[in-house]
Protein backbone atom coordinates (compact mmCIF):
# COMPACT_ATOMS: atom_id res chain seq x y z
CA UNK A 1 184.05 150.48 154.80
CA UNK A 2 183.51 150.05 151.47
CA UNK A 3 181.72 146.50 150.64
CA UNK A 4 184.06 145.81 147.61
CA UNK A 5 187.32 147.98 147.54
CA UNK A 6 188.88 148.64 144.18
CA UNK A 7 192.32 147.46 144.65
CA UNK A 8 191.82 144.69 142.35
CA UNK A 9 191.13 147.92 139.70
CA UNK A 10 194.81 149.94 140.53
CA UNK A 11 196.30 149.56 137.07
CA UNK A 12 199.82 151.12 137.10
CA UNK A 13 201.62 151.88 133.54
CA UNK A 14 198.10 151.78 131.66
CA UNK A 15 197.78 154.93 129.71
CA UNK A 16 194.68 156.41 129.59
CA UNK A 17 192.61 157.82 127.20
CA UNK A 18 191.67 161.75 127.89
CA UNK A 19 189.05 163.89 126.63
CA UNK A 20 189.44 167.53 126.59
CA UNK A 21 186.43 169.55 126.33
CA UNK A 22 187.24 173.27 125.17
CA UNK A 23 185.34 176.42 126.52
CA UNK A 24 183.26 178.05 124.42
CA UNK A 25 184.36 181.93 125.45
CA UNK A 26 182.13 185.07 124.53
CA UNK A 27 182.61 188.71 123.28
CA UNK A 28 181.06 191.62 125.43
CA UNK A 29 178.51 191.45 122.82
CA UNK A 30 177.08 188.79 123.81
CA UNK A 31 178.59 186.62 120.57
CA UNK A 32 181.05 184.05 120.67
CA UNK A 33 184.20 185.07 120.35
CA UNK A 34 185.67 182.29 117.76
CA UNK A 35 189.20 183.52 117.55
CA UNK A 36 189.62 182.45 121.70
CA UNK A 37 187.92 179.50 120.69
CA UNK A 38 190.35 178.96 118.00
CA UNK A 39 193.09 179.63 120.42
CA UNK A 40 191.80 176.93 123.05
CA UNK A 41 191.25 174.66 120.67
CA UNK A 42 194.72 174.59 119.22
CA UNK A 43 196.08 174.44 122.96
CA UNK A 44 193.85 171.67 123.16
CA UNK A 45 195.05 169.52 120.11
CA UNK A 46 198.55 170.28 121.25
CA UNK A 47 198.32 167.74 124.00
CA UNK A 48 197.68 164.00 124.20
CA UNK A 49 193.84 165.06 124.46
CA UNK A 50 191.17 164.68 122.13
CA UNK A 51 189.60 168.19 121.91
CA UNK A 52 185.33 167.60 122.49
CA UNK A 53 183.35 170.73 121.41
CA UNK A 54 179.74 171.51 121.98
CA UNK A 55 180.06 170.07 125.68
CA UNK A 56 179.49 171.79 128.98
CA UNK A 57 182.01 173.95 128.96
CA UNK A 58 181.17 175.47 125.92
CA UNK A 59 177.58 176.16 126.66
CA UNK A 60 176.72 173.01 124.49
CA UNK A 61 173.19 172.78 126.67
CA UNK A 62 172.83 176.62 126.19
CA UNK A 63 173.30 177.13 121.90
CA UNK A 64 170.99 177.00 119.53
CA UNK A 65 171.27 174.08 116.62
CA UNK A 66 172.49 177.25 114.34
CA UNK A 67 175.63 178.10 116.61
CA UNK A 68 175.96 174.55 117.45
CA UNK A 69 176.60 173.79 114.23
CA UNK A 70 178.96 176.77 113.64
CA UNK A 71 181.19 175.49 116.33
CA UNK A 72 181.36 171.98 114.58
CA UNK A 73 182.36 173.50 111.15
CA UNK A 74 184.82 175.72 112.88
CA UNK A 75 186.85 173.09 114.65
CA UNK A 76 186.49 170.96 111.85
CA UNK A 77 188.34 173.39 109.48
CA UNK A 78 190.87 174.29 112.38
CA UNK A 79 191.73 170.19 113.30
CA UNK A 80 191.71 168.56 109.56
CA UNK A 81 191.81 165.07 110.27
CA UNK A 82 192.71 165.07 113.88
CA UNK A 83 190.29 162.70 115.77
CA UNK A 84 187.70 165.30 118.26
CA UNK A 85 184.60 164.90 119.61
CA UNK A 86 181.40 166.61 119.36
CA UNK A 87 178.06 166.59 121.24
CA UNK A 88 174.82 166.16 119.66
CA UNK A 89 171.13 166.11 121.60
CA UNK A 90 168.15 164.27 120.89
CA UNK A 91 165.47 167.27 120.60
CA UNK A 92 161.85 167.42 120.78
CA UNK A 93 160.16 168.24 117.51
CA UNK A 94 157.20 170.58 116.72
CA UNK A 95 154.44 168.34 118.15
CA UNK A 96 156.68 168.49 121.51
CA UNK A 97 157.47 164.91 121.04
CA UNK A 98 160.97 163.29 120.30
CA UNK A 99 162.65 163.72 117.17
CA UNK A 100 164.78 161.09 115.55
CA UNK A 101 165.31 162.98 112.44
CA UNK A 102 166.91 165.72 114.24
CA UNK A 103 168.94 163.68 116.21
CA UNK A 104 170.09 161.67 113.11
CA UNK A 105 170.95 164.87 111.07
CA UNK A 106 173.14 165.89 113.94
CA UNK A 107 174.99 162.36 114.38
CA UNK A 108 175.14 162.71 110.28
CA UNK A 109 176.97 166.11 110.69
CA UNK A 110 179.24 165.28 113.51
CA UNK A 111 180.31 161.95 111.22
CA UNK A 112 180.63 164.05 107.73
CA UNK A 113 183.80 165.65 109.74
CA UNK A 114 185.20 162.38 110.75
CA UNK A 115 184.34 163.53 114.31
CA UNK A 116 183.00 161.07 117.28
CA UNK A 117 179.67 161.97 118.05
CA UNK A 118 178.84 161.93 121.89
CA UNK A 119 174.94 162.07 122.96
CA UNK A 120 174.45 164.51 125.22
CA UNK A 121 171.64 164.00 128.24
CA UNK A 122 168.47 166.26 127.81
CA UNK A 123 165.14 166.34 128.50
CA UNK A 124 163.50 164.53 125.22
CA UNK A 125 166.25 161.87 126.02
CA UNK A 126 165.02 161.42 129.71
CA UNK A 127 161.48 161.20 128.29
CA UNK A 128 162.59 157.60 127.17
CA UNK A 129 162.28 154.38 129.20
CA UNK A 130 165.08 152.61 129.16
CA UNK A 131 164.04 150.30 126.24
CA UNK A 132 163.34 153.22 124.31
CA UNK A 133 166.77 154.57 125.20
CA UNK A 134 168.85 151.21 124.36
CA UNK A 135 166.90 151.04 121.01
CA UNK A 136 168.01 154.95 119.90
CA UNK A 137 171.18 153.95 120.84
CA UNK A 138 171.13 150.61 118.71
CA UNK A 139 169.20 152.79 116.14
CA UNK A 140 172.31 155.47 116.41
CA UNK A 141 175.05 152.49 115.09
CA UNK A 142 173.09 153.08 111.94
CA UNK A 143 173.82 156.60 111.72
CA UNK A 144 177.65 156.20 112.31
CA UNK A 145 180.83 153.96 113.05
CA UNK A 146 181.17 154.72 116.52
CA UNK A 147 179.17 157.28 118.88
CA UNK A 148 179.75 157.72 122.80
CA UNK A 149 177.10 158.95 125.37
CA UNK A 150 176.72 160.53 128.39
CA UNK A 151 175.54 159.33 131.85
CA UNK A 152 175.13 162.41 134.11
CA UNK A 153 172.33 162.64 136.41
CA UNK A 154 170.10 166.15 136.55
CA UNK A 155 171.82 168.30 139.12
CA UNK A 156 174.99 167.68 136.65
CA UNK A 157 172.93 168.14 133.56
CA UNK A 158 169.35 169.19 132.68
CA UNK A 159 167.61 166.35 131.32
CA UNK A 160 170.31 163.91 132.65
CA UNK A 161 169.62 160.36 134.21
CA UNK A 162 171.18 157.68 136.10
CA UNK A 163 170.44 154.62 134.33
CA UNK A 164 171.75 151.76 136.02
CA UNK A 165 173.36 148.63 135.77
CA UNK A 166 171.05 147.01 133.08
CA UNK A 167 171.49 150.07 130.49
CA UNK A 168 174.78 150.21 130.57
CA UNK A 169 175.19 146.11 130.22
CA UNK A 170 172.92 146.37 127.38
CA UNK A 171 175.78 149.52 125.70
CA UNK A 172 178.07 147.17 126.16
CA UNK A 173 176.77 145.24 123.35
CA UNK A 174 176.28 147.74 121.03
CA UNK A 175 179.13 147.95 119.10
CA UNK A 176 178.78 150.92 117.61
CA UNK A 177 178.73 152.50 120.92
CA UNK A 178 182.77 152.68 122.07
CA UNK A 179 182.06 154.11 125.29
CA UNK A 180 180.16 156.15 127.94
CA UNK A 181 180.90 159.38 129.96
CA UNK A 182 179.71 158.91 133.77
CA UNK A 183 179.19 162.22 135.56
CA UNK A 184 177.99 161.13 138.71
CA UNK A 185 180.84 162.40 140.59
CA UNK A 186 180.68 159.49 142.61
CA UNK A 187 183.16 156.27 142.46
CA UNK A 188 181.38 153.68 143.29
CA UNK A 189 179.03 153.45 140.29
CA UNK A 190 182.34 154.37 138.05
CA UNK A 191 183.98 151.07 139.48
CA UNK A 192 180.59 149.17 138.89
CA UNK A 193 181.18 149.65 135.43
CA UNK A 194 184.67 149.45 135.09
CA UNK A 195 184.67 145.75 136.48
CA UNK A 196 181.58 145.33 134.26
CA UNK A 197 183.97 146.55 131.52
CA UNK A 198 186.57 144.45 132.29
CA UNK A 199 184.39 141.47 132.01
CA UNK A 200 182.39 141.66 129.22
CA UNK A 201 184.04 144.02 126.92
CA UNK A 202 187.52 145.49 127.25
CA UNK A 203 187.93 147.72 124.96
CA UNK A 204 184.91 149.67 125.82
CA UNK A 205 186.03 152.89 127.39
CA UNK A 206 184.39 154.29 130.58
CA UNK A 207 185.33 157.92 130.77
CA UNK A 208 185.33 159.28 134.10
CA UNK A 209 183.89 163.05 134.67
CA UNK A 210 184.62 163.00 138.39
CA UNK A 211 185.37 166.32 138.99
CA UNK A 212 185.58 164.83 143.13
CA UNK A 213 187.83 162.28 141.85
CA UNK A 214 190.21 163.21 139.49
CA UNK A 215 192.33 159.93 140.33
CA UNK A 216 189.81 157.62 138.65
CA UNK A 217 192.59 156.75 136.01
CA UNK A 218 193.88 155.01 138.56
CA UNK A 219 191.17 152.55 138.59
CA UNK A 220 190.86 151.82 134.81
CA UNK A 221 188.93 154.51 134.19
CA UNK A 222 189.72 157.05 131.23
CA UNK A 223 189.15 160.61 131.90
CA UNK A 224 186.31 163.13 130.27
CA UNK A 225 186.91 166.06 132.91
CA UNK A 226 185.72 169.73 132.69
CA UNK A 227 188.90 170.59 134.20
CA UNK A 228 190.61 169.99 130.96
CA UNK A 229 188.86 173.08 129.18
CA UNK A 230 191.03 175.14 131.67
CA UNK A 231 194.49 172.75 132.38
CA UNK A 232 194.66 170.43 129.17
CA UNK A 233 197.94 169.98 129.27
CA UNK A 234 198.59 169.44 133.47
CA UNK A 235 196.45 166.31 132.68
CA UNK A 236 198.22 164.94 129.50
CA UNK A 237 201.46 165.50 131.50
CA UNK A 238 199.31 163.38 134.36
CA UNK A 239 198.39 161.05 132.28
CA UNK A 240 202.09 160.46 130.80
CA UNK A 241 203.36 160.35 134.56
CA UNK A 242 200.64 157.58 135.34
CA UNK A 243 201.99 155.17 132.58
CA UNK A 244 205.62 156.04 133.39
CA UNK A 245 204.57 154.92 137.01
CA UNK A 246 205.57 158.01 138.11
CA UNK A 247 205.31 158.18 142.05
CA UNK A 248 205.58 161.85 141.32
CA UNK A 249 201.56 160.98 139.69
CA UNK A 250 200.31 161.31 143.10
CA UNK A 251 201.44 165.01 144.22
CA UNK A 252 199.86 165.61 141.07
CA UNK A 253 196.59 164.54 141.27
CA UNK A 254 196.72 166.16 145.00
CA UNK A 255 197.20 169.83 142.70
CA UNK A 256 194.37 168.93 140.31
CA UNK A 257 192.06 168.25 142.70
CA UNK A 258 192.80 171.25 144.69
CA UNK A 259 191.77 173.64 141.75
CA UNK A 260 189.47 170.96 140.98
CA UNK A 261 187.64 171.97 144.61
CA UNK A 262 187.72 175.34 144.07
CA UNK A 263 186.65 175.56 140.66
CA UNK A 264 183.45 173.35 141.21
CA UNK A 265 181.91 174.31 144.51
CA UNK A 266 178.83 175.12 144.45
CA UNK A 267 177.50 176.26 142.68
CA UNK A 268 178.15 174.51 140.61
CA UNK A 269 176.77 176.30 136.83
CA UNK A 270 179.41 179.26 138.11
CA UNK A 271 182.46 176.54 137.54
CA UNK A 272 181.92 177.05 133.74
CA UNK A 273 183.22 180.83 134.02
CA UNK A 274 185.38 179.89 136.77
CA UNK A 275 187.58 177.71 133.60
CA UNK A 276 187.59 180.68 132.06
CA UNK A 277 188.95 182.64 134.71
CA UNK A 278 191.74 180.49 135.07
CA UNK A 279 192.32 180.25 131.11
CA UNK A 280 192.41 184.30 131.81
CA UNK A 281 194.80 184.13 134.70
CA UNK A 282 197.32 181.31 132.75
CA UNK A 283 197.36 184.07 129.48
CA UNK A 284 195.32 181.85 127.36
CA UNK A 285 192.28 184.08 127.04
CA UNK A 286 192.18 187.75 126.97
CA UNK A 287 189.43 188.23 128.77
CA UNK A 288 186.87 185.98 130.98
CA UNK A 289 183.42 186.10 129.34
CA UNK A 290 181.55 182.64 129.20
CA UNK A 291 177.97 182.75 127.42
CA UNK A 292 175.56 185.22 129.09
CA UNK A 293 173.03 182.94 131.15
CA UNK A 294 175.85 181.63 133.35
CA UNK A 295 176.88 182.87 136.56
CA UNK A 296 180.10 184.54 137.40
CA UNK A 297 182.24 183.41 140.34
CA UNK A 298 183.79 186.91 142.00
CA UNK A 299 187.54 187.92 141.47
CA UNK A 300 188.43 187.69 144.93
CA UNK A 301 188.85 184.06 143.80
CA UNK A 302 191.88 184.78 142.02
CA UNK A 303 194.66 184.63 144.97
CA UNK A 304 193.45 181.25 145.43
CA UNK A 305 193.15 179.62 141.34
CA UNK A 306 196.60 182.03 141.27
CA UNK A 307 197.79 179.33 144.54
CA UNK A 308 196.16 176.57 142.98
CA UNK A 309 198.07 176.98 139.63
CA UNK A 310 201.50 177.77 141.11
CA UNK A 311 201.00 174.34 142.90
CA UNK A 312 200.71 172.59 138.96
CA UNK A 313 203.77 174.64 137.81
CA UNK A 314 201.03 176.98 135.34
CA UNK A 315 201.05 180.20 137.57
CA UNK A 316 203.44 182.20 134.67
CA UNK A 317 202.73 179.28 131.94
């Protein structure tokens, strides 16, 4: 039994706040294929989502700065001045050490497009003890209005960390720093900070990545799931049925967590082309090609993302 249950959390009729990262997809070149990116990012911005780019889904830990940046220009043109998100890294430099300059040309590139810039785990990050860490962060509220960053720990992202309790106390007094993305897939440690939240800043956001959990709205969390790259709008339509207090909300989640399991088993670096499969499947992308260092998941798969999508109401959407 859990030691402190989250019922004090349920928050009926609160809408959250939903970020919707957009897959990156590829040509059988081996070069991105930007007019299916185009296309998924316009499905994107026609929900209640923000659209993120440069995140897992879109290979974000696998491009080079020069693609990277491509992908930043290119939704930038394509949204105007629709709020998205971007990812940016703190890189090592030529001497192997950490590079602030990069990072703060990034953060500066992100911000020229009136974008949200959200600091993506990696292994010149994780190199940093966690004074080091809070003081980039304080250091990044120099660089731009408002940034967000992730939490994921290393099987979920390489170069990610858990940081605790203390780290994220001391975020919460950054002000510049709006909110953070927690990928543990576990609830506990979303809750922790969620009641932190609620107590000492409450209009900080805590963005649940849950992919276990895709409920977590329902305990004052917001919502940064991969999922979205592949069922954007199932969630906005969640998301409305949460804050309607919808009981229908609840056979809901039940269908997005069932693709939700079948999309991320392990392993788990094969769920990135799995979204695309099922963006294939739903008639959103032509094809299924995800960037070339990922594994595939096999098409015998698709009688069951086929089930899992009839269950949402997206088999023929």
């Amino acid at each position: 039994m859990l030691e402190d249950p989250p019922f004090d959390l349920l928050c009926p009729g609160r809408r959250p706040t939903g970020i919707g990262p957009v897959l990156l997809p590829f040509a059988a070149d081996g070069e991105v294929d930007w007019d299916g990116f185009a296309h998924l990012l316009g499905r994107t911005a026609e929900t209640s989502l923000i659209p993120a780019i440069n995140l897992a889904p879109g290979a974000g830990d696998l491009l080079d700065a020069s693609t990277r940046a491509e992908v930043l220009a290119t939704a930038g043109a394509a949204l105007g001045s629709a709020t998205f998100v971007a990812g940016v890294r703190a890189e090592a430099g030529p001497d192997g050490g950490f590079d602030p300059s990069r990072l703060s040309g990034a953060v500066a590139a992100v911000s020229r497009h009136d974008a949200i810039p959200l600091l993506l785990p990696s292994p010149a990050l994780a190199s940093l003890d966690p004074d080091e860490l809070v003081g980039l962060m304080a250091w990044m509220g120099e660089w731009c209005d408002r940034f967000l960053v992730v939490e994921a720990p290393p099987e979920r992202w390489p170069g990610g960390r858990l940081w605790g309790m203390d780290v994220f106390g001391a975020l919460l007094e950054l002000g510049a720093c709006v909110g953070v993305v927690h990928s543990s897939w576990s609830r506990a440690p979303e809750w922790d900070r969620v009641r932190l939240r609620d107590d000492q800043r409450s209009g900080f956001q805590v963005f649940s990545a849950n992919e276990h959990a895709v409920d977590q709205i329902m305990f004052g969390a917001d919502h940064a799931l991969d999922l979205a790259a592949a069922v954007p709008d199932a969630l906005a339509d969640r998301d409305e049925a949460w804050e309607a207090q919808d009981l229908d909300v609840l056979e809901r989640h039940d269908a997005l967590q069932a693709l939700a399991n079948l999309v991320f088993r392990p392993p788990v670096a094969a769920s990135r082309h799995a979204l695309a499969r099922v963006l294939h499947l739903r008639g959103w992308l032509s094809h299924d090609r995800v960037h070339p260092g990922l594994p595939r998941r096999p098409e015998s798969d698709d009688e069951l993302l086929l089930a899992a999508l009839d269950r949402l109401g997206l088999a023929s959407a």
